[in-house]
PDB file of N, CA and C in Angstrom:
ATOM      1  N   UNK A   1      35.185  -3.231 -33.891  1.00  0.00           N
ATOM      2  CA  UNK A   1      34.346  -2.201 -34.461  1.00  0.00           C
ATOM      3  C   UNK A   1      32.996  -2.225 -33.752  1.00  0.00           C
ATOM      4  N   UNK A   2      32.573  -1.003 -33.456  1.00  0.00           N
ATOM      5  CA  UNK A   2      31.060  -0.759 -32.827  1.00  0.00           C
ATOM      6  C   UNK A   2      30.359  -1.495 -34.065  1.00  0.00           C
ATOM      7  N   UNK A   3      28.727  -1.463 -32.391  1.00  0.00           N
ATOM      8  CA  UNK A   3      27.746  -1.601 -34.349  1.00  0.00           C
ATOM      9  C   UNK A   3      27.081  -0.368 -33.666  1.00  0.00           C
ATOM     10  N   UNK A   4      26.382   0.256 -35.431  1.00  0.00           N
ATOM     11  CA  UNK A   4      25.537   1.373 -35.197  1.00  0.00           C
ATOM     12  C   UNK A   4      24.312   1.182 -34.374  1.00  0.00           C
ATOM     13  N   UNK A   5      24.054   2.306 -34.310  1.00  0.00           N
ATOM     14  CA  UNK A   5      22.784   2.392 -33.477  1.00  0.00           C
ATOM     15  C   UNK A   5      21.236   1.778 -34.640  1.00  0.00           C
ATOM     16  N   UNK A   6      21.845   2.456 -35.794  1.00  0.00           N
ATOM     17  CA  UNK A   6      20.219   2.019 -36.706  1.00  0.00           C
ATOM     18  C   UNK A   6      20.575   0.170 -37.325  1.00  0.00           C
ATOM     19  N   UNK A   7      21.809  -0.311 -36.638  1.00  0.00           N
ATOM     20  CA  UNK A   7      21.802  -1.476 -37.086  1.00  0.00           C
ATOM     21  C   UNK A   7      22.028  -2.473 -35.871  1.00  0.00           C
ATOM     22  N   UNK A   8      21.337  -1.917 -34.668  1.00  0.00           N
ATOM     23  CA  UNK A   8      21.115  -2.423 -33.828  1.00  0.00           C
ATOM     24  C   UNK A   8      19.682  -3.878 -33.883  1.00  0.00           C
ATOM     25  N   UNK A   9      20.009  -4.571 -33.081  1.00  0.00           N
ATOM     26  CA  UNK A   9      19.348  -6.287 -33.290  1.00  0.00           C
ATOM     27  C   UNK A   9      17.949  -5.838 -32.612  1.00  0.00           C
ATOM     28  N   UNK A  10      17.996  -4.716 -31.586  1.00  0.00           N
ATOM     29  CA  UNK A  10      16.991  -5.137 -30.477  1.00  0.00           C
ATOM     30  C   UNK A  10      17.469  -5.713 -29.682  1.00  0.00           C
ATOM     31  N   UNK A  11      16.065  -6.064 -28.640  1.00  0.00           N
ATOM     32  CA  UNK A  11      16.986  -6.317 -27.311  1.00  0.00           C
ATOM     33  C   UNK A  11      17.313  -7.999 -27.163  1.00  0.00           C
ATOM     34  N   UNK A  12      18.182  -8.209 -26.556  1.00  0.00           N
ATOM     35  CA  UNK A  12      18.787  -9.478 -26.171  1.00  0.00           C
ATOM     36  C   UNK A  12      18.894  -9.763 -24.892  1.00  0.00           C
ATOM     37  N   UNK A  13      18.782 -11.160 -24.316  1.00  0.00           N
ATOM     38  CA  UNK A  13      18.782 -11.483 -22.983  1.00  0.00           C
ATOM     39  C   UNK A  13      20.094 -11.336 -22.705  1.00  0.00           C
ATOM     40  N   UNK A  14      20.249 -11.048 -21.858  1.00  0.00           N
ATOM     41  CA  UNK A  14      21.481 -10.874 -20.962  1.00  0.00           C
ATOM     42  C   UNK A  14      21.794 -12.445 -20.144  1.00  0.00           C
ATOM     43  N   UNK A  15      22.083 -13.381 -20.300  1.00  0.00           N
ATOM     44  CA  UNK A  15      21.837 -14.205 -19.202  1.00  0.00           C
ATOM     45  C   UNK A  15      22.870 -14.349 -18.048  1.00  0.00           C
ATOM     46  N   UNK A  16      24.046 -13.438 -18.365  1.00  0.00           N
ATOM     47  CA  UNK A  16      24.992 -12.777 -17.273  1.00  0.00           C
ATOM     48  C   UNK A  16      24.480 -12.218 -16.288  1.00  0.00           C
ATOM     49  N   UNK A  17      23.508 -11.391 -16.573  1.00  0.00           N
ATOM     50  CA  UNK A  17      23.064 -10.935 -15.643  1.00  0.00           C
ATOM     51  C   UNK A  17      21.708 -11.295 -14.719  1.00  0.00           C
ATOM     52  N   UNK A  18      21.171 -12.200 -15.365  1.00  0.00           N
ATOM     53  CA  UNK A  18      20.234 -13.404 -15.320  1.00  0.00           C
ATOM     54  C   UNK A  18      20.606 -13.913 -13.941  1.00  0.00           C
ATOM     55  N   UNK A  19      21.834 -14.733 -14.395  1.00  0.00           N
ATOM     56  CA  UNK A  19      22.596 -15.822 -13.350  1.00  0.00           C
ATOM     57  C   UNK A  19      23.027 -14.862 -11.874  1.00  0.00           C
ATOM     58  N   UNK A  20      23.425 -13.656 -11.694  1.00  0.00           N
ATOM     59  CA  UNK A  20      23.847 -13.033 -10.997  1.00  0.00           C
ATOM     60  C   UNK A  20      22.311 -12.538 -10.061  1.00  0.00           C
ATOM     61  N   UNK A  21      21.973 -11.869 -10.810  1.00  0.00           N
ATOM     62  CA  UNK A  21      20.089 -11.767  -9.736  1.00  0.00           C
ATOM     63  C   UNK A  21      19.857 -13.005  -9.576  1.00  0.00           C
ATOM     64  N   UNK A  22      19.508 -14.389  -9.839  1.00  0.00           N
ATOM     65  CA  UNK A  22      19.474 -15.388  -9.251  1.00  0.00           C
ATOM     66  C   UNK A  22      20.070 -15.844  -8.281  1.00  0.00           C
ATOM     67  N   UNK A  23      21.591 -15.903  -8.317  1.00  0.00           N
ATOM     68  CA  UNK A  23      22.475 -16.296  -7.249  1.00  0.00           C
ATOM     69  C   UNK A  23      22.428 -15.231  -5.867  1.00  0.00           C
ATOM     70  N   UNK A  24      21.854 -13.435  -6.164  1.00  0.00           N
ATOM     71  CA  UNK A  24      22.090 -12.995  -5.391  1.00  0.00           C
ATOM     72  C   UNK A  24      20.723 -13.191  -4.516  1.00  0.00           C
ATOM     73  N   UNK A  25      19.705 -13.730  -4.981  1.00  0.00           N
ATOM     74  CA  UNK A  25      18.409 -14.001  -4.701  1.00  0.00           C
ATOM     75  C   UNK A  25      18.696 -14.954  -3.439  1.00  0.00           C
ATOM     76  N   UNK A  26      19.513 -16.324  -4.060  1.00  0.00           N
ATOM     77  CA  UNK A  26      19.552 -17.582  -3.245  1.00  0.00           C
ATOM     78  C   UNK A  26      20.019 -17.067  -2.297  1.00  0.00           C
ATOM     79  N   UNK A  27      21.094 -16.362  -2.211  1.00  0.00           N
ATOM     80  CA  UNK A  27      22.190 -16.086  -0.659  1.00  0.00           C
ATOM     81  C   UNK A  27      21.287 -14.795  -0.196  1.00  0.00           C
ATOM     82  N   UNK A  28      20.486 -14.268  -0.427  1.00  0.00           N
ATOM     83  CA  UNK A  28      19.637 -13.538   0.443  1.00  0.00           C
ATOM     84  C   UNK A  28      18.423 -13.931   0.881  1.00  0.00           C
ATOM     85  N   UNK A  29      17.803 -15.094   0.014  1.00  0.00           N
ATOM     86  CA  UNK A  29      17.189 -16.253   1.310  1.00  0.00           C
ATOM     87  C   UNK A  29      17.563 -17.103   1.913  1.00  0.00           C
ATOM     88  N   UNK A  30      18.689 -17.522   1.861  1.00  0.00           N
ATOM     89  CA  UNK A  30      19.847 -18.736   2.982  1.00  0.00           C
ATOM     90  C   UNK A  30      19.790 -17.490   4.343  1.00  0.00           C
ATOM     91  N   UNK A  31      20.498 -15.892   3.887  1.00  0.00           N
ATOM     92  CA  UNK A  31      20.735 -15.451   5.082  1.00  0.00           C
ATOM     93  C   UNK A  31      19.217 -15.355   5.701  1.00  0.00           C
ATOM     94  N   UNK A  32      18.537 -14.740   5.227  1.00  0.00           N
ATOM     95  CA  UNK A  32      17.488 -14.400   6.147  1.00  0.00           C
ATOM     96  C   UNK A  32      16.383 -15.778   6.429  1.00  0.00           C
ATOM     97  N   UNK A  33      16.894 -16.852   6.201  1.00  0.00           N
ATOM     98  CA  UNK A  33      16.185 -17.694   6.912  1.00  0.00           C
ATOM     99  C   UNK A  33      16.237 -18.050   8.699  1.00  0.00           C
ATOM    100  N   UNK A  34      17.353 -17.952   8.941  1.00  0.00           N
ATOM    101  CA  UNK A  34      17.898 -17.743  10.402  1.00  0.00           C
ATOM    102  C   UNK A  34      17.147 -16.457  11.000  1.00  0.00           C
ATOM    103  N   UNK A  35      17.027 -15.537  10.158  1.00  0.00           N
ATOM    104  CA  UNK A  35      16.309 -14.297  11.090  1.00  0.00           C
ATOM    105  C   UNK A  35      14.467 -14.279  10.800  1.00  0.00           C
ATOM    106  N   UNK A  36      14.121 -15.020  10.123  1.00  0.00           N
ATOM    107  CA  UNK A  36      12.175 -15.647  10.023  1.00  0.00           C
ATOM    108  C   UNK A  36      12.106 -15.694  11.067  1.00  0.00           C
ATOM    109  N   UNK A  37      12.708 -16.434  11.761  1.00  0.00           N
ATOM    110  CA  UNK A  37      11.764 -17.062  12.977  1.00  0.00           C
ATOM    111  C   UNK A  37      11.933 -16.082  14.468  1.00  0.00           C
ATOM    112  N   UNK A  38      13.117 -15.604  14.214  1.00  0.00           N
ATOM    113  CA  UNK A  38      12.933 -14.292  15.260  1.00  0.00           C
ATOM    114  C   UNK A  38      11.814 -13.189  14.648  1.00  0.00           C
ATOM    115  N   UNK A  39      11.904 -12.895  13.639  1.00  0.00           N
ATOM    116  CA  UNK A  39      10.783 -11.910  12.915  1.00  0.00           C
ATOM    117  C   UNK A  39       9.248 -12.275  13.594  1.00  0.00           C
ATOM    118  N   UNK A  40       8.853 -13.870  13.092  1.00  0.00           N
ATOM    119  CA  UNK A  40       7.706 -14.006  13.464  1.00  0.00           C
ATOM    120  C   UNK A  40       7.533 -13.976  15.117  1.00  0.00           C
ATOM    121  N   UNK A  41       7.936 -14.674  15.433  1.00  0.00           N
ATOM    122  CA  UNK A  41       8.058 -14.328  17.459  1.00  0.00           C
ATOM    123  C   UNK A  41       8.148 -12.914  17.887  1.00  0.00           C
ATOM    124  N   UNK A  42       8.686 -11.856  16.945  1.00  0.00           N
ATOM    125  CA  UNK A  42       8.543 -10.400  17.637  1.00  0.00           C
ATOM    126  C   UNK A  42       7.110  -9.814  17.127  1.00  0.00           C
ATOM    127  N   UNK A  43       7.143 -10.161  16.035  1.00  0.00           N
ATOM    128  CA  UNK A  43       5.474  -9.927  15.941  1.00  0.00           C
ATOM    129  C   UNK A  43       4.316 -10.068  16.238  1.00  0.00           C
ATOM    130  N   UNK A  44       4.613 -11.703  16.866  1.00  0.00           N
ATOM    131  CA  UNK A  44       3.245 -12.581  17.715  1.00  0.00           C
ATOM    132  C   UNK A  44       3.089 -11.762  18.956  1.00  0.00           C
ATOM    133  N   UNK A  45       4.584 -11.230  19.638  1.00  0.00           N
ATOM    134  CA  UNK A  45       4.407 -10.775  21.127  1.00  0.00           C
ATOM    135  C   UNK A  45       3.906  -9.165  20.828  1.00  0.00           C
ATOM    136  N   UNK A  46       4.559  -8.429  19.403  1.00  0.00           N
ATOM    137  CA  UNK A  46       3.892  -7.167  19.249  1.00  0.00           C
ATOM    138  C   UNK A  46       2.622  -7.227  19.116  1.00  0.00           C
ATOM    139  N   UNK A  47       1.744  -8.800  18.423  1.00  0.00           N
ATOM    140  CA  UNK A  47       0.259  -8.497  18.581  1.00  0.00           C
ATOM    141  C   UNK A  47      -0.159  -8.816  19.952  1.00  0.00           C
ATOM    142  N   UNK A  48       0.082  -9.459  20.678  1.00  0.00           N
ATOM    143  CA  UNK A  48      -0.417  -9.984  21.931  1.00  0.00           C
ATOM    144  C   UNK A  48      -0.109  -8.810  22.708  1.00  0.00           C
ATOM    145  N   UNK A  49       0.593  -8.030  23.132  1.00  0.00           N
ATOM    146  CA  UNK A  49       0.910  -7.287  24.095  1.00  0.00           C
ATOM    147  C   UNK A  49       0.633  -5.935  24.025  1.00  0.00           C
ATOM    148  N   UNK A  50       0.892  -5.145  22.412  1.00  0.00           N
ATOM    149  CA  UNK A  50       0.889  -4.031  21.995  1.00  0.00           C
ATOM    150  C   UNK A  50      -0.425  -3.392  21.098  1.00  0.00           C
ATOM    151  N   UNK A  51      -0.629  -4.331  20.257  1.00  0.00           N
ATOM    152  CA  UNK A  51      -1.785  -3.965  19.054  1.00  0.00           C
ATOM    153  C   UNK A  51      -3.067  -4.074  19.976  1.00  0.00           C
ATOM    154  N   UNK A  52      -3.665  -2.971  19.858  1.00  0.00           N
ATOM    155  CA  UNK A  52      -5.133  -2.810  20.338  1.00  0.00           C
ATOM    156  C   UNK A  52      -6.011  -3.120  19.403  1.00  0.00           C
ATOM    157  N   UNK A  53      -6.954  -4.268  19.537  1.00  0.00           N
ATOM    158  CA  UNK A  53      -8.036  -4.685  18.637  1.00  0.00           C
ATOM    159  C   UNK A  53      -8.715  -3.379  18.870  1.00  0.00           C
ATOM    160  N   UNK A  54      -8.882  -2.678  18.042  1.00  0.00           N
ATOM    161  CA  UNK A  54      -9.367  -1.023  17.491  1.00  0.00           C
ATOM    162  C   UNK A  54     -10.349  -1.846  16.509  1.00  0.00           C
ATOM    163  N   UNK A  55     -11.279  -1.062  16.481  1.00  0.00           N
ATOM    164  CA  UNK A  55     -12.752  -1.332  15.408  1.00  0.00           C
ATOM    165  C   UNK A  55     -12.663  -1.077  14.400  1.00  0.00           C
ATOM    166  N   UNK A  56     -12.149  -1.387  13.258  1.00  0.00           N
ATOM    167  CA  UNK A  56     -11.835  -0.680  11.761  1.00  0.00           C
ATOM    168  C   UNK A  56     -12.855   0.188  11.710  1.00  0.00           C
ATOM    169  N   UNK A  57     -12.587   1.436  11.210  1.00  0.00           N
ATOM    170  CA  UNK A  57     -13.507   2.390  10.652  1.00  0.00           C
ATOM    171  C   UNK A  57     -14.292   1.707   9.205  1.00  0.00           C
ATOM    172  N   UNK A  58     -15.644   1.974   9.193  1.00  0.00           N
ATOM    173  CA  UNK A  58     -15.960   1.418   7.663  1.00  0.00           C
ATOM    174  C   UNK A  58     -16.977   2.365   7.424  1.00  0.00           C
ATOM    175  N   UNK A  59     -17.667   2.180   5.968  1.00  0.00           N
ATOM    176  CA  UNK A  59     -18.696   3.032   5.971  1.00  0.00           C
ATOM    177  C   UNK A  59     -19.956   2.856   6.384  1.00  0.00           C
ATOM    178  N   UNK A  60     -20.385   1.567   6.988  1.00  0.00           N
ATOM    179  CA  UNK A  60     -21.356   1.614   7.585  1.00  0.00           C
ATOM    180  C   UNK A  60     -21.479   1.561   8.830  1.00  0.00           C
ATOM    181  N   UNK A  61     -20.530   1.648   9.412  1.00  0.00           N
ATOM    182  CA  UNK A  61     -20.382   1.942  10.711  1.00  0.00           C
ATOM    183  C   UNK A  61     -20.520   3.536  11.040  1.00  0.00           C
ATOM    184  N   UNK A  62     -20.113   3.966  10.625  1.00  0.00           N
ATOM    185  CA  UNK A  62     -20.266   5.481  10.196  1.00  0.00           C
ATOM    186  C   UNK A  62     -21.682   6.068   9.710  1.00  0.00           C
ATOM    187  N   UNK A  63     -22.226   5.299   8.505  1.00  0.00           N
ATOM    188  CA  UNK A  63     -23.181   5.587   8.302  1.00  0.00           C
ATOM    189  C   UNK A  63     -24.768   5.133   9.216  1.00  0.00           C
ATOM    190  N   UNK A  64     -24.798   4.182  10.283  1.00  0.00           N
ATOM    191  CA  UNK A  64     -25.368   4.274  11.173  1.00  0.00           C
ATOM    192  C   UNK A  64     -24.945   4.306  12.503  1.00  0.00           C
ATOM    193  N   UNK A  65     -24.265   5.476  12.713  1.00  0.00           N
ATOM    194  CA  UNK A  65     -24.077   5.527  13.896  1.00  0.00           C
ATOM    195  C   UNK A  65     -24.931   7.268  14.016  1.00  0.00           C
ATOM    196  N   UNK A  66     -25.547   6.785  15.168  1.00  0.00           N
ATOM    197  CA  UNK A  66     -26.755   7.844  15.420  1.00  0.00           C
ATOM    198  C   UNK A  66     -26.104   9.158  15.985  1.00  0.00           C
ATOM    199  N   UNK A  67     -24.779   9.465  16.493  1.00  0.00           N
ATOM    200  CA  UNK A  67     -24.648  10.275  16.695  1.00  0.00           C
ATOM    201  C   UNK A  67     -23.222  11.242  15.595  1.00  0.00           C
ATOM    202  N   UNK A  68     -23.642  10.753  14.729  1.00  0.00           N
ATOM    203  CA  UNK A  68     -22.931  11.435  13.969  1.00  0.00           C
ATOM    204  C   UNK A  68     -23.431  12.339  12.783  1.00  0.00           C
ATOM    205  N   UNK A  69     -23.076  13.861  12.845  1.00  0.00           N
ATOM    206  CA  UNK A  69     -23.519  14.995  12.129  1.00  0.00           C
ATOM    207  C   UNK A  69     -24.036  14.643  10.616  1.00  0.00           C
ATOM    208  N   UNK A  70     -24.943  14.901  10.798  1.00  0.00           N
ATOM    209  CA  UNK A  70     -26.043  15.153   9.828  1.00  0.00           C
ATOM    210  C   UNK A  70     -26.485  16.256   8.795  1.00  0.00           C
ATOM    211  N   UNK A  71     -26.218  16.161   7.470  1.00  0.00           N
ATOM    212  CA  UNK A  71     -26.482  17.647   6.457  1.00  0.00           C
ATOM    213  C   UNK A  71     -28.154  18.347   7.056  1.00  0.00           C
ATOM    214  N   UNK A  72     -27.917  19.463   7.238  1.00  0.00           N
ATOM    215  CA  UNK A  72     -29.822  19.891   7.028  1.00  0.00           C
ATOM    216  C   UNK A  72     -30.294  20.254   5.892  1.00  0.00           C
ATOM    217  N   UNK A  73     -31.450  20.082   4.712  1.00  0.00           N
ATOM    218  CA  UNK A  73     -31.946  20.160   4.069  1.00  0.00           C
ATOM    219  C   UNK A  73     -31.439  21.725   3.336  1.00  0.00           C
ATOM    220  N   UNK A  74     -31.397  22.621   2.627  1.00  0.00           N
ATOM    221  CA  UNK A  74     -30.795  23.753   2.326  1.00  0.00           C
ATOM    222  C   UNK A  74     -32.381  24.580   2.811  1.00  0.00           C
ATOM    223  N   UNK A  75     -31.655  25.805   2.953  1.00  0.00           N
ATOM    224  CA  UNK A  75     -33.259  26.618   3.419  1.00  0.00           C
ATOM    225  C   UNK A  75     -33.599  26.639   1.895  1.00  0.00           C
ATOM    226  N   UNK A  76     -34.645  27.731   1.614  1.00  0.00           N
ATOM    227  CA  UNK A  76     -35.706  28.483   0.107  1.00  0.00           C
ATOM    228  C   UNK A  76     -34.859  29.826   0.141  1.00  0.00           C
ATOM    229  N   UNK A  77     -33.988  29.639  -0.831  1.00  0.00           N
ATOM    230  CA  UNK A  77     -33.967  31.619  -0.623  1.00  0.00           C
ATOM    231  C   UNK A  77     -34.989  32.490  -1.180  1.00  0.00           C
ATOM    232  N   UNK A  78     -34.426  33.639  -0.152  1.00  0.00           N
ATOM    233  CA  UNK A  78     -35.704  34.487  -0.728  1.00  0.00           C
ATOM    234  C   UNK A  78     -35.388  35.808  -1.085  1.00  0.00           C
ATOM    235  N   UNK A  79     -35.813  36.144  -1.647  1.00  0.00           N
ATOM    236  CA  UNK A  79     -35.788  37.189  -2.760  1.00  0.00           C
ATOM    237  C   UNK A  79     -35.971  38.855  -1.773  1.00  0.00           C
ATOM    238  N   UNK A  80     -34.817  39.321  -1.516  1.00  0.00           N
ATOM    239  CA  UNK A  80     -34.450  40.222  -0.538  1.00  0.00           C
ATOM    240  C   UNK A  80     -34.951  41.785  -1.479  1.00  0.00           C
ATOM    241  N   UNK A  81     -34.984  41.675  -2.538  1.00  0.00           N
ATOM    242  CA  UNK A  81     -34.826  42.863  -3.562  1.00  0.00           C
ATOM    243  C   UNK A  81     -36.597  43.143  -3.935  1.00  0.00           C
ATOM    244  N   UNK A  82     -37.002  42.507  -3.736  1.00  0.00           N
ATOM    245  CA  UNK A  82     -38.226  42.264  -4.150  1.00  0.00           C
ATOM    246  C   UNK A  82     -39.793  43.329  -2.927  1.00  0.00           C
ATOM    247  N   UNK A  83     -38.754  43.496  -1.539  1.00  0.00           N
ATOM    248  CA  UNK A  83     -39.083  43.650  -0.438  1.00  0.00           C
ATOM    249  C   UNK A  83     -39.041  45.558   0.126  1.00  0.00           C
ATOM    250  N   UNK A  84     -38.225  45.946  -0.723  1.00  0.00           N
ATOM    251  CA  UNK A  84     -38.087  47.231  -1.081  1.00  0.00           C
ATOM    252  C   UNK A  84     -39.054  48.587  -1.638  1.00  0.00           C
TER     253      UNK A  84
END
């Protein structure tokens, strides 16, 4: 026999499924331990050879750098109707 829905417990651990994400955890760091160390060696040679030490953009680099555009003050408007 089912149980109802309004005589439901709440929730319960599963630990079936507990044990299974665990175990699938372990055998997917056993495999990829063999492939770390190729990972890190393609990366050392992608920084050494490929990555251009580029200047991070920041905001104060930006904000004093002398050749970069500048707001101008707003003009006074003036009263065009007045002139008539």
């Amino acid at each position: 026999m089912s149980t109802k829905v309004s005589e439901s417990t709440g929730y319960v651990s599963n630990v079936q499924m507990s044990a299974i994400g665990y175990v699938m955890a372990a055998i997917i760091a056993i495999v990829m331990l063999p492939v770390f160390p190729v990972v890190v060696l393609v990366w050392l040679l992608w920084r050494v050879f490929v990555a251009g030490d580029d200047v991070e953009p920041s905001y104060e680099t930006w904000r004093n750098d002398p050749n970069r555009l500048r707001p101008s003050p707003p003009e006074p408007e003036t009263d065009d109707e007045d002139e008539d």
